[in-house]
C-alpha atoms as a PDB file:
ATOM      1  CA  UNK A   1       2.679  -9.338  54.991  1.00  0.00           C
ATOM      2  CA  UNK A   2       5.354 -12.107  53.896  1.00  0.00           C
ATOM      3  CA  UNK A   3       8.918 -11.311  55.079  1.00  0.00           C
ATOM      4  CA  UNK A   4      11.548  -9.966  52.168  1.00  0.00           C
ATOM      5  CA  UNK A   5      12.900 -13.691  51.992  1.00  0.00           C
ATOM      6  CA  UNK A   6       9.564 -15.059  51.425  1.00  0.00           C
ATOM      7  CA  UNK A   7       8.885 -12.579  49.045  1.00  0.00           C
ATOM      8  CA  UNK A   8      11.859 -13.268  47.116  1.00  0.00           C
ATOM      9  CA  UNK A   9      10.805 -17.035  46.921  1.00  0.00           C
ATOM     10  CA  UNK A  10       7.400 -15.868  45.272  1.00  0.00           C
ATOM     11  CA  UNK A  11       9.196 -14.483  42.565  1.00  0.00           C
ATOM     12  CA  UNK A  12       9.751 -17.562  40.893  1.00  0.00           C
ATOM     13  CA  UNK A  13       6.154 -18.994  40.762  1.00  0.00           C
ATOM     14  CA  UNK A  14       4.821 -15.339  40.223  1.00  0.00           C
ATOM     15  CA  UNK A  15       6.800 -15.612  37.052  1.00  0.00           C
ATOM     16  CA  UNK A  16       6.449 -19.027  36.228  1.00  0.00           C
ATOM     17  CA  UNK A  17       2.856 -18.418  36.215  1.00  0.00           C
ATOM     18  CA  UNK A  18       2.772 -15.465  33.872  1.00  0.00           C
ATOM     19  CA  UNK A  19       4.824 -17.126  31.798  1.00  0.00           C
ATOM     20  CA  UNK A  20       2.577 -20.296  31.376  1.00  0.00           C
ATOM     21  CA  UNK A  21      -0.329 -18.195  30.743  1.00  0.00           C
ATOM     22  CA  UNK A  22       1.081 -16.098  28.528  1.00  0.00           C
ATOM     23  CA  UNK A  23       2.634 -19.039  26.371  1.00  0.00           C
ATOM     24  CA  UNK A  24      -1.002 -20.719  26.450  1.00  0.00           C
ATOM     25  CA  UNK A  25      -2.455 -17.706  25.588  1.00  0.00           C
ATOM     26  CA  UNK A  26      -0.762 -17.528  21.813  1.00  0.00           C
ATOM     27  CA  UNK A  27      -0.601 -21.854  22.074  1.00  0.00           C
ATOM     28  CA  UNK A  28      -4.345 -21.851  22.242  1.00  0.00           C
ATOM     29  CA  UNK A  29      -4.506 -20.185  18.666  1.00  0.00           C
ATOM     30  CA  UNK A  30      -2.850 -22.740  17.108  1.00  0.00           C
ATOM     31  CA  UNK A  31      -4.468 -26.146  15.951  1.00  0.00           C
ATOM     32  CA  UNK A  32      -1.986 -29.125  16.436  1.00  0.00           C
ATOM     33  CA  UNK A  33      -2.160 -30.472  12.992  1.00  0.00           C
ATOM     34  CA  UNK A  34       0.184 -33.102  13.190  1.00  0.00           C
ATOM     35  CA  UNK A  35      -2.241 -36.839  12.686  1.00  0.00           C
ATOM     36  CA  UNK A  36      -5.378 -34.577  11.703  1.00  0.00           C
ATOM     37  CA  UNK A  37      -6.174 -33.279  14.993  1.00  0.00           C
ATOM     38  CA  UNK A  38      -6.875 -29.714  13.623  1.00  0.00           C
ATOM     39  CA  UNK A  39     -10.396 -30.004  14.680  1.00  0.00           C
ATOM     40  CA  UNK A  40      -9.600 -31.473  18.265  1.00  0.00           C
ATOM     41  CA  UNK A  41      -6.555 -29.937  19.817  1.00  0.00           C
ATOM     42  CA  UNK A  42      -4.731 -26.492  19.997  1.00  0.00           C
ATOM     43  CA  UNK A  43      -1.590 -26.552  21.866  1.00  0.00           C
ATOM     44  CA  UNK A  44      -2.496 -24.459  24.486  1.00  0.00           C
ATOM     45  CA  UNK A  45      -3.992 -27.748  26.216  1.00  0.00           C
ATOM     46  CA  UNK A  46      -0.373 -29.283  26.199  1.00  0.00           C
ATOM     47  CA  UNK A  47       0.739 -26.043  28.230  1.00  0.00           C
ATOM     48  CA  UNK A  48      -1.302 -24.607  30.229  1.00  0.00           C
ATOM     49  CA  UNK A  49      -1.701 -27.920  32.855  1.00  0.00           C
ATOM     50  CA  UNK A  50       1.861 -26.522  33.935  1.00  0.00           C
ATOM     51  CA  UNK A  51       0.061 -23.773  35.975  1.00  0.00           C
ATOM     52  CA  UNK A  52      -1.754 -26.451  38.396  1.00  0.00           C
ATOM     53  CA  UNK A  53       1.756 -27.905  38.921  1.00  0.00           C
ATOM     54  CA  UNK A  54       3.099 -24.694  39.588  1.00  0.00           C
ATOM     55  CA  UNK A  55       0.010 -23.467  41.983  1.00  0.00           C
ATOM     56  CA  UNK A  56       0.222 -26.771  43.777  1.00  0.00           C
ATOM     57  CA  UNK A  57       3.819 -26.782  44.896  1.00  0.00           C
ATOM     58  CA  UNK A  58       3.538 -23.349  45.959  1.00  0.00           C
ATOM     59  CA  UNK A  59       0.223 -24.339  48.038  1.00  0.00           C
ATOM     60  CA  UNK A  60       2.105 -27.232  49.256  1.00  0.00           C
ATOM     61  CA  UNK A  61       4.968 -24.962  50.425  1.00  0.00           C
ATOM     62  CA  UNK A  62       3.182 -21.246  51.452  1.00  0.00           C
ATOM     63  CA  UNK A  63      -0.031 -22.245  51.959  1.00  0.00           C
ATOM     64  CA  UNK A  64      -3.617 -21.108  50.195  1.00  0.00           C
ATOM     65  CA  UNK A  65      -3.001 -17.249  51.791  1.00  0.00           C
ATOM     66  CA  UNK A  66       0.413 -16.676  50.057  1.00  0.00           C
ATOM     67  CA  UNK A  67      -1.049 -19.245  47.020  1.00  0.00           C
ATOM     68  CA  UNK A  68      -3.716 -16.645  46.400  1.00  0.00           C
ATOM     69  CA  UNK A  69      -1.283 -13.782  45.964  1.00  0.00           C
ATOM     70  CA  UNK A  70       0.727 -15.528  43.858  1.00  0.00           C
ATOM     71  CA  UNK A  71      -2.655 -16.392  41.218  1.00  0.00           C
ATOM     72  CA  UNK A  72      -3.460 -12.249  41.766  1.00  0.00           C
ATOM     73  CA  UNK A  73       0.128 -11.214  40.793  1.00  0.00           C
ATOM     74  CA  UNK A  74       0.311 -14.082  37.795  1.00  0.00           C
ATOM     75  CA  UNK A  75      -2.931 -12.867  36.529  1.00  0.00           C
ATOM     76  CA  UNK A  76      -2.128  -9.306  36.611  1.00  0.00           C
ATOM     77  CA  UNK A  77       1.248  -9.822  34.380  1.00  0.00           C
ATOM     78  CA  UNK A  78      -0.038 -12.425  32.166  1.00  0.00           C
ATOM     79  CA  UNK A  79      -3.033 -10.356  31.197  1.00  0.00           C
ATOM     80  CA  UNK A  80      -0.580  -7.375  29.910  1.00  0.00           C
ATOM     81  CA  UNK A  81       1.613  -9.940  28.315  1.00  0.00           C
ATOM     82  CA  UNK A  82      -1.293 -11.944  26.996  1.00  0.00           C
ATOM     83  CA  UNK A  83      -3.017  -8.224  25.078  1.00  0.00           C
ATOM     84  CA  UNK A  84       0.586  -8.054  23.700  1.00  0.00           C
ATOM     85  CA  UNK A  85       0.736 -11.231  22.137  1.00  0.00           C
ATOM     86  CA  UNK A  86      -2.898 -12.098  21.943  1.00  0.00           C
ATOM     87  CA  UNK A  87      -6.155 -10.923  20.818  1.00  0.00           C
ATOM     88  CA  UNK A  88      -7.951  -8.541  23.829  1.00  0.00           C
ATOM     89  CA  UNK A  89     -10.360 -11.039  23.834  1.00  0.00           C
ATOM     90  CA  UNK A  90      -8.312 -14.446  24.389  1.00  0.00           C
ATOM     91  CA  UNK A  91      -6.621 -12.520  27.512  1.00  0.00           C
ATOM     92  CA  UNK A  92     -10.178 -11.116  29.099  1.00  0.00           C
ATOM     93  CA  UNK A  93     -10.772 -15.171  28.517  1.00  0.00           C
ATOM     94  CA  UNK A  94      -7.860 -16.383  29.664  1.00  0.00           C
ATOM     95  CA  UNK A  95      -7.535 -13.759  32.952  1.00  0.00           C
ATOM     96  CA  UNK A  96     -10.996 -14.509  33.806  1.00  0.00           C
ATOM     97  CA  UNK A  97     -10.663 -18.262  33.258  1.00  0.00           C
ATOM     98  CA  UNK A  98      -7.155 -18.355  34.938  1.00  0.00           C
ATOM     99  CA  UNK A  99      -8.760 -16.819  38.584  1.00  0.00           C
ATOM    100  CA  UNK A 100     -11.775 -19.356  38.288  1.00  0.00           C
ATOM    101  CA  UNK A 101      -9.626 -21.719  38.121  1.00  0.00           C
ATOM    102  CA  UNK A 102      -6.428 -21.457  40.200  1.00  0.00           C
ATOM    103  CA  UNK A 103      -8.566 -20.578  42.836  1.00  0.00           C
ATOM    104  CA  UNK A 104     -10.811 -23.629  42.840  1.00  0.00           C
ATOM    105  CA  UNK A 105      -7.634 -25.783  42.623  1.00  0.00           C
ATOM    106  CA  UNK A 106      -6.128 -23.597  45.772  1.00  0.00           C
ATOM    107  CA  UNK A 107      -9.737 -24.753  47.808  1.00  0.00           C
ATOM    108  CA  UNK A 108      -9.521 -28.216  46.915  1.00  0.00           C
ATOM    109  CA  UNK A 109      -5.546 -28.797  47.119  1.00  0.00           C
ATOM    110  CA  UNK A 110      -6.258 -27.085  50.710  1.00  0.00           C
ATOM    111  CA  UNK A 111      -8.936 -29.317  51.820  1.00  0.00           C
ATOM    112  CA  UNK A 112      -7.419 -32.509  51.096  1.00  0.00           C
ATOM    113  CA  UNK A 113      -3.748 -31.714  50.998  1.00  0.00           C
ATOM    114  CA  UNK A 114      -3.418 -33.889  54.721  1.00  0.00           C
ATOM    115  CA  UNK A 115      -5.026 -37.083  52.554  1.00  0.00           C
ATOM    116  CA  UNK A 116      -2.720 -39.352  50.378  1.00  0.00           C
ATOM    117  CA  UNK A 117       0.048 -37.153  48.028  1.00  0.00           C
ATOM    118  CA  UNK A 118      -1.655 -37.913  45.100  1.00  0.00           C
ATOM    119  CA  UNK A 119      -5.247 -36.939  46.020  1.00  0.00           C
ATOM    120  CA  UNK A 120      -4.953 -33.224  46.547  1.00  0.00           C
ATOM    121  CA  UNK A 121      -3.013 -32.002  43.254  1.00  0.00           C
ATOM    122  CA  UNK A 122      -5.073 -34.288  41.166  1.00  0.00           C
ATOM    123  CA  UNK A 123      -8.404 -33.055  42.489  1.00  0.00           C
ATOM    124  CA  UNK A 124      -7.220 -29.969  42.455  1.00  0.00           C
ATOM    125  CA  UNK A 125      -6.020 -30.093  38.945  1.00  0.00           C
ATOM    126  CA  UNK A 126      -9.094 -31.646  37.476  1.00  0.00           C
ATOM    127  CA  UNK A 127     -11.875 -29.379  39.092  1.00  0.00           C
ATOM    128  CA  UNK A 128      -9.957 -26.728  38.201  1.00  0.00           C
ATOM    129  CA  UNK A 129      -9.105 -27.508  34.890  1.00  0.00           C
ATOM    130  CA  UNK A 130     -13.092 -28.372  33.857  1.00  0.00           C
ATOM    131  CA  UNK A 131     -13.701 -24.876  35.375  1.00  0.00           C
ATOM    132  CA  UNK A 132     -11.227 -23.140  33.314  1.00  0.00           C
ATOM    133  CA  UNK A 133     -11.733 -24.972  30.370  1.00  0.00           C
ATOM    134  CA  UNK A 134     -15.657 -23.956  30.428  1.00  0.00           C
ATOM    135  CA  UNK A 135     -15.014 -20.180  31.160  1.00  0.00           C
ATOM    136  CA  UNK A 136     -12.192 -19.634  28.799  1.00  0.00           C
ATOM    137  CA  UNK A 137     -13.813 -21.269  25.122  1.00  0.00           C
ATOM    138  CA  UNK A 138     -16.851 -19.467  26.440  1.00  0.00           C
ATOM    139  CA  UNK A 139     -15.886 -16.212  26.765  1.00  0.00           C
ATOM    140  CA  UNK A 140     -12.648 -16.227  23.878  1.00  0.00           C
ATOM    141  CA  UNK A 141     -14.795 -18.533  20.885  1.00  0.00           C
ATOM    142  CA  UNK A 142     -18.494 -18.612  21.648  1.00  0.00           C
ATOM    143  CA  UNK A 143     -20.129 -16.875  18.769  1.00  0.00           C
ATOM    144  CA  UNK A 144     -17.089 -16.393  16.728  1.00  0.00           C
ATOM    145  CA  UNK A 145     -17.891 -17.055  13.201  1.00  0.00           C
ATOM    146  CA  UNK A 146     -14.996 -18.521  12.639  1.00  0.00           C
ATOM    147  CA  UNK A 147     -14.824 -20.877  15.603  1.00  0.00           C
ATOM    148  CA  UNK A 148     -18.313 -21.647  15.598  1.00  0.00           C
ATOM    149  CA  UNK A 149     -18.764 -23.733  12.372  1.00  0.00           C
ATOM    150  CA  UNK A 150     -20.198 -27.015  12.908  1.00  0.00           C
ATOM    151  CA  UNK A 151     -17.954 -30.170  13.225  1.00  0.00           C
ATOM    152  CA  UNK A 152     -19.154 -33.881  13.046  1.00  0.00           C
ATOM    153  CA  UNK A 153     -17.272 -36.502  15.155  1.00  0.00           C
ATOM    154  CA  UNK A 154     -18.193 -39.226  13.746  1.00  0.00           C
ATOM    155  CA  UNK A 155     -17.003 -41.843  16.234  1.00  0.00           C
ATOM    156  CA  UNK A 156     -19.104 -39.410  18.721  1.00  0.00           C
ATOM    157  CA  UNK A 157     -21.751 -39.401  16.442  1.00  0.00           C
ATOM    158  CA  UNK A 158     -22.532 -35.733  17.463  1.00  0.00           C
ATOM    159  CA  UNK A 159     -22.261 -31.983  15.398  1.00  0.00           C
ATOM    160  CA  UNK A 160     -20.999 -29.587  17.530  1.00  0.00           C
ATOM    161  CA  UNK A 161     -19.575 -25.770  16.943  1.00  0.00           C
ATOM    162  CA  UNK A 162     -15.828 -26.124  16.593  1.00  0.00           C
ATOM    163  CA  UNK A 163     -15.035 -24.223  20.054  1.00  0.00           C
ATOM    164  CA  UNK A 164     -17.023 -26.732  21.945  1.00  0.00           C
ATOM    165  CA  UNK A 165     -15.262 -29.798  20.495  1.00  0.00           C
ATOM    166  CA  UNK A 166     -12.059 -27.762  21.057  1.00  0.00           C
ATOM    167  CA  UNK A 167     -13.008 -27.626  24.532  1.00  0.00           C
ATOM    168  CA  UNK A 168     -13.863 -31.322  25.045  1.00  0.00           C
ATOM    169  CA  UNK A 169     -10.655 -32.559  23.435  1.00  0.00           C
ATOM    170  CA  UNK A 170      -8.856 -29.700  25.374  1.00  0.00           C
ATOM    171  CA  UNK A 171     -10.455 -31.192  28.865  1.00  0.00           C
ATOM    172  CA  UNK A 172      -9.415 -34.491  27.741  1.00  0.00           C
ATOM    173  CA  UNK A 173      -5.744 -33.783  27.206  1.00  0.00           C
ATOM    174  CA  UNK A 174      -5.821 -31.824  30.722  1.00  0.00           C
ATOM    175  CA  UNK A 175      -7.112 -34.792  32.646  1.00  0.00           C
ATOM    176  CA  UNK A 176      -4.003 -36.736  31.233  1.00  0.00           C
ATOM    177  CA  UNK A 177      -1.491 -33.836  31.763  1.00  0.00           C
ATOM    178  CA  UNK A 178      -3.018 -33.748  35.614  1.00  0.00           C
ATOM    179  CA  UNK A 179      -2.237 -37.378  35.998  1.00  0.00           C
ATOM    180  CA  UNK A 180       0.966 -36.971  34.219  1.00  0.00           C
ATOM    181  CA  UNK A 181       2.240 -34.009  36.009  1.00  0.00           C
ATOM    182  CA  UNK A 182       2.248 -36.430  39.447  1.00  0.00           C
ATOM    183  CA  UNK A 183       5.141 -37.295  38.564  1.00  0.00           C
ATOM    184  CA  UNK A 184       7.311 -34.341  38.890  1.00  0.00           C
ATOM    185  CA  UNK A 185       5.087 -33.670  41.763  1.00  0.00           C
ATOM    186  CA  UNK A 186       5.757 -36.488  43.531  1.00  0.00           C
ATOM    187  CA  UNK A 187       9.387 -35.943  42.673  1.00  0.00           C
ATOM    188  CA  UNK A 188       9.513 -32.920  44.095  1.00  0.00           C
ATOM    189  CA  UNK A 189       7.598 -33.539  47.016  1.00  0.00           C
ATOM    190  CA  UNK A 190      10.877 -34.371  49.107  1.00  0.00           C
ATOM    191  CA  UNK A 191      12.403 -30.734  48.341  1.00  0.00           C
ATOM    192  CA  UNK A 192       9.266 -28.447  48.332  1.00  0.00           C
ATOM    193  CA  UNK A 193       7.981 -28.887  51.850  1.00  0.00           C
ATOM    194  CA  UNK A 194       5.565 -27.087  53.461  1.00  0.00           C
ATOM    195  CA  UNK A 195       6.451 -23.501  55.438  1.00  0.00           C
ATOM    196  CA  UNK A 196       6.115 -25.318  59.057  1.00  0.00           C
ATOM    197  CA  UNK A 197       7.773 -27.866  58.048  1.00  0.00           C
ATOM    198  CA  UNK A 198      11.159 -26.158  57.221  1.00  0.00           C
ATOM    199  CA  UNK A 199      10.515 -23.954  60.363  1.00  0.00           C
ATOM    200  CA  UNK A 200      10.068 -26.629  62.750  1.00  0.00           C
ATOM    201  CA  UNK A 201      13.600 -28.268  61.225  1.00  0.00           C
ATOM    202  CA  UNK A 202      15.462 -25.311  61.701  1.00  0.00           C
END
């Protein structure tokens, strides 16, 4: 079990979790209409890359074990917050997607977090954000009559249900969130440093 002053220091990306999700969670209902991207975007893609940032600095400081508990704790509160403000549906979605995820991105920060900086959260980030994107339109629009009318892209050439555009625009905007969100990484790189790190210093 973590010691009460570890504990204490899990409080903030338990909640900074929960609250990302939960903010996605209505974000994701809303299509960004601004320069006709109705039929591409909802703005749940602009916040919910926040979570790998969060889940990688904490990885990067406590390790996978304590990561994991962190993700189970998140999920637990954002699912309650996300049936308040969102539909049951979106936050089975969004819980189940939200696991996948985080954990994938936990297993691959892990395995390459002793490569160069930038490797590990953006491997992370990226595996784990294709994995959440396909779980969560799957199980929250697929076969919803109103998010499964047909869409052209023409510069695509392809007709496609709406959700599954959604969620190829929505990967899209992760991937450049991921390499965008290396920057406050990096930044904070110098203060967050890993558990044996600060232990060994002391």
């Amino acid at each position: 079990m973590p010691a009460n002053g570890t504990v204490r220091q899990l409080a903030l990306p338990v909640a900074a979790m929960a609250a990302v999700v939960a903010l996605s969670n209505v974000a994701v209902q809303y299509p960004v209409t601004a320069f006709g991207l109705g039929d591409y975007l909802t703005y749940g893609a602009l916040t919910y890359p926040l979570a790998f940032l969060v889940n990688d600095l904490t990885n990067r400081r406590f390790g996978p074990t304590l990561t994991r508990r962190v993700i189970y704790c998140g999920f637990a509160i954002a699912v309650v917050l996300s049936i308040a403000l969102a539909s049951p549906r979106i936050a089975l979605a969004s819980g189940t997607a939200f696991l996948f995820g985080q954990l994938l991105d936990i297993t691959v920060f892990n395995r390459l977090r002793r490569m160069t900086w930038w490797r590990a959260p953006l491997a992370g980030s990226l595996l784990g954000s294709a994995l959440d994107t396909v779980v969560f339109f799957s199980l929250a629009f697929a076969g919803d009559p109103m998010m499964s009318g047909p869409v052209t892209y023409p510069t695509f050439g392809v007709t496609v249900p709406l959700w599954v555009g959604l969620a190829f625009f929505d990967f899209l905007v992760k991937v450049a969130m991921a390499l965008l969100l290396l920057v406050p990484y990096g930044a904070l790189m110098g203060r967050i440093r890993p558990a044996e790190v600060v232990t060994a210093s002391r």
